[in-house]
N, C-alpha and C. Protein backbone atom coordinates (compact mmCIF):
# COMPACT_ATOMS: atom_id res chain seq x y z
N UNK A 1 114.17 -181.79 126.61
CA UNK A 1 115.00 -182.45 125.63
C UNK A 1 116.37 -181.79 125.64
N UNK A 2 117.62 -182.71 125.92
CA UNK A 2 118.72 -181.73 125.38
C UNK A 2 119.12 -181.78 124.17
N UNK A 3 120.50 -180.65 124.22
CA UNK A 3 121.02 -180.27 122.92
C UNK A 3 121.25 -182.14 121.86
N UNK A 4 121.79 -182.73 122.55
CA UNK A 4 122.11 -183.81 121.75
C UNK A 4 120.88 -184.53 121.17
N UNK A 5 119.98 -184.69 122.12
CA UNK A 5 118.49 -185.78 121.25
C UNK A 5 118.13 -184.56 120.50
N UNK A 6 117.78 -183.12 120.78
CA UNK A 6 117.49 -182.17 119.90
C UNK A 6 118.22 -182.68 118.27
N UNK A 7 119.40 -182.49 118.58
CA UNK A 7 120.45 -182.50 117.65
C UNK A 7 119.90 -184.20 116.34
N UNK A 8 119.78 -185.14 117.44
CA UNK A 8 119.44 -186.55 116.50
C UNK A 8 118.24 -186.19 116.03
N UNK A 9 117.25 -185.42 116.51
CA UNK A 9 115.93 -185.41 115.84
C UNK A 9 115.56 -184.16 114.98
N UNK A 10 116.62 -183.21 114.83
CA UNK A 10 116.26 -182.57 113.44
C UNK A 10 117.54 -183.71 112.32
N UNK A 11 118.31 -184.27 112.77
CA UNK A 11 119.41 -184.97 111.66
C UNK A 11 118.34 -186.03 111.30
N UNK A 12 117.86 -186.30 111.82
CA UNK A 12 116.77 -187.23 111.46
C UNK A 12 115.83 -186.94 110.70
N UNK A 13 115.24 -185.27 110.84
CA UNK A 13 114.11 -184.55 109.62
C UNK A 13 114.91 -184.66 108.56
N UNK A 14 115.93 -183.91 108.62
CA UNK A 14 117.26 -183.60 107.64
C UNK A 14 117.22 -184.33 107.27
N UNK A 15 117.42 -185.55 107.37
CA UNK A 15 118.03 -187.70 106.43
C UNK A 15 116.34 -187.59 105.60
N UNK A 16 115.19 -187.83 105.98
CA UNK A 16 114.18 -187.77 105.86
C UNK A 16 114.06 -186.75 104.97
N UNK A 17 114.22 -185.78 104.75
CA UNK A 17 113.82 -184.81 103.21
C UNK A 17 114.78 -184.88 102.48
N UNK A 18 116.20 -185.04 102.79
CA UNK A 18 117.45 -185.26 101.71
C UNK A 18 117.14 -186.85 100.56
N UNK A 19 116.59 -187.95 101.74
CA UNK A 19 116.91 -188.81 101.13
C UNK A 19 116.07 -189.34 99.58
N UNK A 20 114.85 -188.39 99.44
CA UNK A 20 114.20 -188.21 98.09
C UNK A 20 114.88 -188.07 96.81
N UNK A 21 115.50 -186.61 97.72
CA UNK A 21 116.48 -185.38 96.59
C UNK A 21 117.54 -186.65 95.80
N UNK A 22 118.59 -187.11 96.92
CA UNK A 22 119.62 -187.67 96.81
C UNK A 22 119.15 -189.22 96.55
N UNK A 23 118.49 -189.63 96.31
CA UNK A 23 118.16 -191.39 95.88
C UNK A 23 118.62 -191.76 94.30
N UNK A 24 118.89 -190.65 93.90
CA UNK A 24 119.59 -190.75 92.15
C UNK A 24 121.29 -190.69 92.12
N UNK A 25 121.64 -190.21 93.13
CA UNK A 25 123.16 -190.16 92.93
C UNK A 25 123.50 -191.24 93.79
N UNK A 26 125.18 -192.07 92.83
CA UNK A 26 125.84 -192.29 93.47
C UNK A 26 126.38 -192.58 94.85
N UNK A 27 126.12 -193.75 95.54
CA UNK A 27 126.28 -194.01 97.29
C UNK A 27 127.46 -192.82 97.89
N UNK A 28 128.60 -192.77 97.03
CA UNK A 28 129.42 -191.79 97.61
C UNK A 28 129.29 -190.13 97.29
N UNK A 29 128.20 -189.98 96.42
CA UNK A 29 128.08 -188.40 96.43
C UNK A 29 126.83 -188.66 97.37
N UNK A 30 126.23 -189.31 97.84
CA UNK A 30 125.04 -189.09 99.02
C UNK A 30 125.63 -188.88 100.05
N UNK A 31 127.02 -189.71 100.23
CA UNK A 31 127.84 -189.49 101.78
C UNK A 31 127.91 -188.28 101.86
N UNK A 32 128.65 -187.84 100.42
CA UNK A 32 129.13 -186.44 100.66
C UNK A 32 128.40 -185.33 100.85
N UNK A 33 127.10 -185.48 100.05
CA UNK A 33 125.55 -184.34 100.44
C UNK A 33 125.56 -184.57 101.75
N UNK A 34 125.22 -185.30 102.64
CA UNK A 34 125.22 -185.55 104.01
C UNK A 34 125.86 -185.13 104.45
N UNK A 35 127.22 -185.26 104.21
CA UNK A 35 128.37 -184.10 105.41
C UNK A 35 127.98 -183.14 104.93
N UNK A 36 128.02 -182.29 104.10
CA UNK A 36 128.03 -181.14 103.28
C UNK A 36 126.72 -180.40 104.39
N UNK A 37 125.30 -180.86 103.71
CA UNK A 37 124.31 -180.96 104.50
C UNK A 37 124.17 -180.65 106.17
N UNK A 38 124.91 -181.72 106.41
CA UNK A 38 125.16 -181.48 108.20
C UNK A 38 125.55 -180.89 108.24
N UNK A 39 126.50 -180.54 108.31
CA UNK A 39 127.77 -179.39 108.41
C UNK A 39 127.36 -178.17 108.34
N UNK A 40 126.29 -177.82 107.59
CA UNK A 40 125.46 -176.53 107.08
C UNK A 40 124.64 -176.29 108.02
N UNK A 41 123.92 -177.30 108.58
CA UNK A 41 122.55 -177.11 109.20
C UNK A 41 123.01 -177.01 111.06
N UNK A 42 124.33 -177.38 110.77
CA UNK A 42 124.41 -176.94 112.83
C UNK A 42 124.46 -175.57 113.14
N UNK A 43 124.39 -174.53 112.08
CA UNK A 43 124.12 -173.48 112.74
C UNK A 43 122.42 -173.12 113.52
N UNK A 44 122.16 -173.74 112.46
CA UNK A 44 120.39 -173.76 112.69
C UNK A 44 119.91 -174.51 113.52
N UNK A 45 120.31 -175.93 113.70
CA UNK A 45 119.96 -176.53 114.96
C UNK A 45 120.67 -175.95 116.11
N UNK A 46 121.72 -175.11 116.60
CA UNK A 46 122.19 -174.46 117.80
C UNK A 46 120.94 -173.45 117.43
N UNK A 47 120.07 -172.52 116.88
CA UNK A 47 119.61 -171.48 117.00
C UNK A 47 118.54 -172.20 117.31
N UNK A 48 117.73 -173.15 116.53
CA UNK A 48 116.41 -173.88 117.15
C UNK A 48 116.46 -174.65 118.42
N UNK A 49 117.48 -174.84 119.02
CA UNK A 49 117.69 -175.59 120.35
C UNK A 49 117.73 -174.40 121.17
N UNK A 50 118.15 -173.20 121.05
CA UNK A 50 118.52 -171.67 121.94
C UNK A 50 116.56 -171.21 122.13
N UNK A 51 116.34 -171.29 120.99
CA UNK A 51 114.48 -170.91 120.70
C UNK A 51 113.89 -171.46 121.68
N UNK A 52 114.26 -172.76 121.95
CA UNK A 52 113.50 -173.35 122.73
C UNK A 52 113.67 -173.72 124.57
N UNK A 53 114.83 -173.34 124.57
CA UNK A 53 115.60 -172.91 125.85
C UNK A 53 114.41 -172.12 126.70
N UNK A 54 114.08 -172.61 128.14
CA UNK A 54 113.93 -170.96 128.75
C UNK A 54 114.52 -170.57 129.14
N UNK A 55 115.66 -171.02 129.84
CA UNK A 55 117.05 -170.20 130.46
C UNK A 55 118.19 -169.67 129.72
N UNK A 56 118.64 -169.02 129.34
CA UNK A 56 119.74 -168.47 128.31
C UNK A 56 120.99 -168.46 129.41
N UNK A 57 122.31 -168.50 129.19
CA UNK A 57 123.47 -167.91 129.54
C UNK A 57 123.39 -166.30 128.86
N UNK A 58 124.73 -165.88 128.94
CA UNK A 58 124.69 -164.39 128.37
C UNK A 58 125.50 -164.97 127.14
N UNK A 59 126.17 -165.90 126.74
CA UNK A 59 126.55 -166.27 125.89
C UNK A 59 125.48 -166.38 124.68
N UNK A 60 124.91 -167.27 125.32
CA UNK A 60 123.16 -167.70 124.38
C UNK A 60 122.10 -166.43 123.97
N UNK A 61 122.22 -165.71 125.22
CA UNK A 61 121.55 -164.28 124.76
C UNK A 61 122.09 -163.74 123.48
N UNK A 62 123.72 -163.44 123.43
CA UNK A 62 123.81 -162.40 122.38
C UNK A 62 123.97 -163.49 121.12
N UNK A 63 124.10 -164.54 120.99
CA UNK A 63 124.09 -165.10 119.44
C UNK A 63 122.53 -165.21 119.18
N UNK A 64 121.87 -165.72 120.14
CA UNK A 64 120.31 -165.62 119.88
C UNK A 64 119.55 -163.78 119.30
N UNK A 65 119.93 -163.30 120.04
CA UNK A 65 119.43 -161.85 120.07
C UNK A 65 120.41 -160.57 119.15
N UNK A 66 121.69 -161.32 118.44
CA UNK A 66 122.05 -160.24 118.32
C UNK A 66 123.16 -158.80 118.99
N UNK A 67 122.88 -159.46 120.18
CA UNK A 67 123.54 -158.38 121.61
C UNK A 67 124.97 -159.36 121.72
N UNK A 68 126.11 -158.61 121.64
CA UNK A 68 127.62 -158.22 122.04
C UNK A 68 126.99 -159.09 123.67
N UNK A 69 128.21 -160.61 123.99
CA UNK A 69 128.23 -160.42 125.35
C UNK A 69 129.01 -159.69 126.55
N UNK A 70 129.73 -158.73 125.50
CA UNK A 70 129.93 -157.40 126.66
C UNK A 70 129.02 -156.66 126.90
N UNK A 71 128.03 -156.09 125.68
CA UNK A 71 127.11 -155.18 125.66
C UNK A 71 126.40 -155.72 126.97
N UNK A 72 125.81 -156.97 126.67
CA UNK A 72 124.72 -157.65 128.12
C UNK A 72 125.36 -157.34 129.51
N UNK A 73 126.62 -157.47 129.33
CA UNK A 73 127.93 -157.79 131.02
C UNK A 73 127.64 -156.05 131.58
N UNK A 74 128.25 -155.05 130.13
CA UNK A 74 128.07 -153.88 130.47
C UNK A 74 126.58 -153.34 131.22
N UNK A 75 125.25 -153.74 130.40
CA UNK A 75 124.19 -153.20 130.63
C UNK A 75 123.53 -153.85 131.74
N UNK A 76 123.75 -154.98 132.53
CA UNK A 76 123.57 -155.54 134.09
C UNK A 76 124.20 -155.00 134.58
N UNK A 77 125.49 -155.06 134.77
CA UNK A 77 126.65 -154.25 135.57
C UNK A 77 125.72 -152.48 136.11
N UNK A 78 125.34 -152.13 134.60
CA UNK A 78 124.78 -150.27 135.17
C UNK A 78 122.98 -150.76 135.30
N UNK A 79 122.99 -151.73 135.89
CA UNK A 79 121.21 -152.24 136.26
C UNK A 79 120.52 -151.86 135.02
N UNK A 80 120.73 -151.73 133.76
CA UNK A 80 119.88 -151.22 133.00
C UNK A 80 119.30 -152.27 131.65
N UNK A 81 120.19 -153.84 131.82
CA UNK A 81 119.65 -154.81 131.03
C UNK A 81 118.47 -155.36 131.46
N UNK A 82 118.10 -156.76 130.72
CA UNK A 82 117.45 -157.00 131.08
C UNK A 82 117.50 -158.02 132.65
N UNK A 83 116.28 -158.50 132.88
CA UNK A 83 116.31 -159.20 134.13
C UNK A 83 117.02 -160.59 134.08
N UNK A 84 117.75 -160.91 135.45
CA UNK A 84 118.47 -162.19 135.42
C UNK A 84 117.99 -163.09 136.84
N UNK A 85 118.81 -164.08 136.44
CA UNK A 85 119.19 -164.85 137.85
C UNK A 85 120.48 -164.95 138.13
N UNK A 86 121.19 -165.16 139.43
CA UNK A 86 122.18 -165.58 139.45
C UNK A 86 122.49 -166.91 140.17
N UNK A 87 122.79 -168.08 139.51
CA UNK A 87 122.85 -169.39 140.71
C UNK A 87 124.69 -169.62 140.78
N UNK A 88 125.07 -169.24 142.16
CA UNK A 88 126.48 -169.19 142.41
C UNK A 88 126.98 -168.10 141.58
N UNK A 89 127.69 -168.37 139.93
CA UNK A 89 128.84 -167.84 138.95
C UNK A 89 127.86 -167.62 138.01
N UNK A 90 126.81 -168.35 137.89
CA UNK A 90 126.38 -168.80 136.44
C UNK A 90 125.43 -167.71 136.46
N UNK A 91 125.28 -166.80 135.71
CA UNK A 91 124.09 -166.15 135.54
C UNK A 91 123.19 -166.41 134.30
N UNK A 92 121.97 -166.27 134.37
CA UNK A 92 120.78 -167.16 133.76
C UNK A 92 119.52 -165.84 133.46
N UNK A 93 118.98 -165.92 132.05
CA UNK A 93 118.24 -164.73 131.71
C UNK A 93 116.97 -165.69 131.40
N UNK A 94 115.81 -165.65 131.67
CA UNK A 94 114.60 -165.99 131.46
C UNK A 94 114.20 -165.70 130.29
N UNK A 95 113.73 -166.85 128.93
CA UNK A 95 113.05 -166.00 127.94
C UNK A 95 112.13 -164.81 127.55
N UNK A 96 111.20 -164.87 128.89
CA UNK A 96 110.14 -164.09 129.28
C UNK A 96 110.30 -162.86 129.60
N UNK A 97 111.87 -162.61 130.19
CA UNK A 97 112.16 -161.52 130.67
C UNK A 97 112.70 -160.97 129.26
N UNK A 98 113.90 -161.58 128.53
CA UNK A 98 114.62 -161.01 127.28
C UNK A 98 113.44 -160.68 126.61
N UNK A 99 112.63 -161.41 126.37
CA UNK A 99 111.21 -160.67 125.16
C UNK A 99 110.70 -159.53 125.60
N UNK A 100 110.63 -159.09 126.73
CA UNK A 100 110.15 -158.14 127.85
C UNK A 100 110.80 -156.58 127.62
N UNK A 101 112.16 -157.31 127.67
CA UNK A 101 113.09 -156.14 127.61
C UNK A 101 113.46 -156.06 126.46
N UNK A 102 113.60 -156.93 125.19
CA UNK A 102 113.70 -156.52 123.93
C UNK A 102 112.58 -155.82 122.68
N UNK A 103 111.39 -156.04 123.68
CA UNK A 103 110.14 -155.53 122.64
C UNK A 103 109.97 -153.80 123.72
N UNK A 104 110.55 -153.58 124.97
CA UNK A 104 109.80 -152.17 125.50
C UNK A 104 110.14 -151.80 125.21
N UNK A 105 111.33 -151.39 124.18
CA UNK A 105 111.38 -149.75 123.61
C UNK A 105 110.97 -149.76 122.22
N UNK A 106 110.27 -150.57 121.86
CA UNK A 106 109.60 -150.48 120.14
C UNK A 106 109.39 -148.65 120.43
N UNK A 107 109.40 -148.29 119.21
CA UNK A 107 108.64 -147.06 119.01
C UNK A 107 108.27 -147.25 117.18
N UNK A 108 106.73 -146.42 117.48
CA UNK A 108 105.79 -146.45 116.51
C UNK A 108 106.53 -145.62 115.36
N UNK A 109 106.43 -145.83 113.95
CA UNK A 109 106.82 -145.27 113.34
C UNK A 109 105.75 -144.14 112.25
N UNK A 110 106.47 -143.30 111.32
CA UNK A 110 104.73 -142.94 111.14
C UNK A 110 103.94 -143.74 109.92
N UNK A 111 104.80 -145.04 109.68
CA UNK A 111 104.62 -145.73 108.44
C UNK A 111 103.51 -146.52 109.23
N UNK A 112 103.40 -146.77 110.46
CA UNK A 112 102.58 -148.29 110.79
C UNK A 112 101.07 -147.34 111.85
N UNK A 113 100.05 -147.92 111.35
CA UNK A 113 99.16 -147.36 111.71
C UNK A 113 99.14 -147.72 113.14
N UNK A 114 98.34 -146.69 113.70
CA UNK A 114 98.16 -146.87 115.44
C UNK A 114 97.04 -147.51 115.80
């Protein structure tokens, strides 16, 4: 699925639970919950469309994960990120690999039993 049908089919959950809330107001304060609404929720549909990605850019890595995309540029560059691909320019991180390399350095704390 891409970003765009992604995109129509949570605006579509979204219309679908708003339109309960909003069935008492006014046709033009519903417009306006709706932009308001949308407008709010594209951060969350870019993060639930990234979730479901298996290929990341390094762009997609660090808003997904948290990680600076220098930090990622820096830590490939000294071989010490995680694993990639490269096709031509584009370099491409596997979900499988980022979970890989973001869960091996857990360390136990003495709060969580062993």
């Amino acid at each position: 699925m891409g970003k765009e049908e992604f995109e129509a089919e949570l605006s579509k959950l979204c219309e679908k639970h708003l339109a309960p809330v909003s069935s008492g107001f006014p046709q033009e304060m519903q417009s306006v919950l709706r932009e308001v609404v949308g407008e709010n929720m594209k951060p969350v549909f870019e993060m639930e469309f990234l979730k479901r990605k298996e290929n990341l850019n390094t762009n997609e890595v660090a808003l997904l994960y948290g990680e600076s995309a220098a930090s990622l540029r820096k830590l490939r560059g000294e071989g010490r990120g995680p694993m990639y691909t490269r096709r031509g320019s584009k370099i491409l991180y596997r979900k499988s690999d980022l979970e890989k390399f973001y869960t091996s350095g857990l360390v136990r704390t003495i709060d969580q039993p062993s």
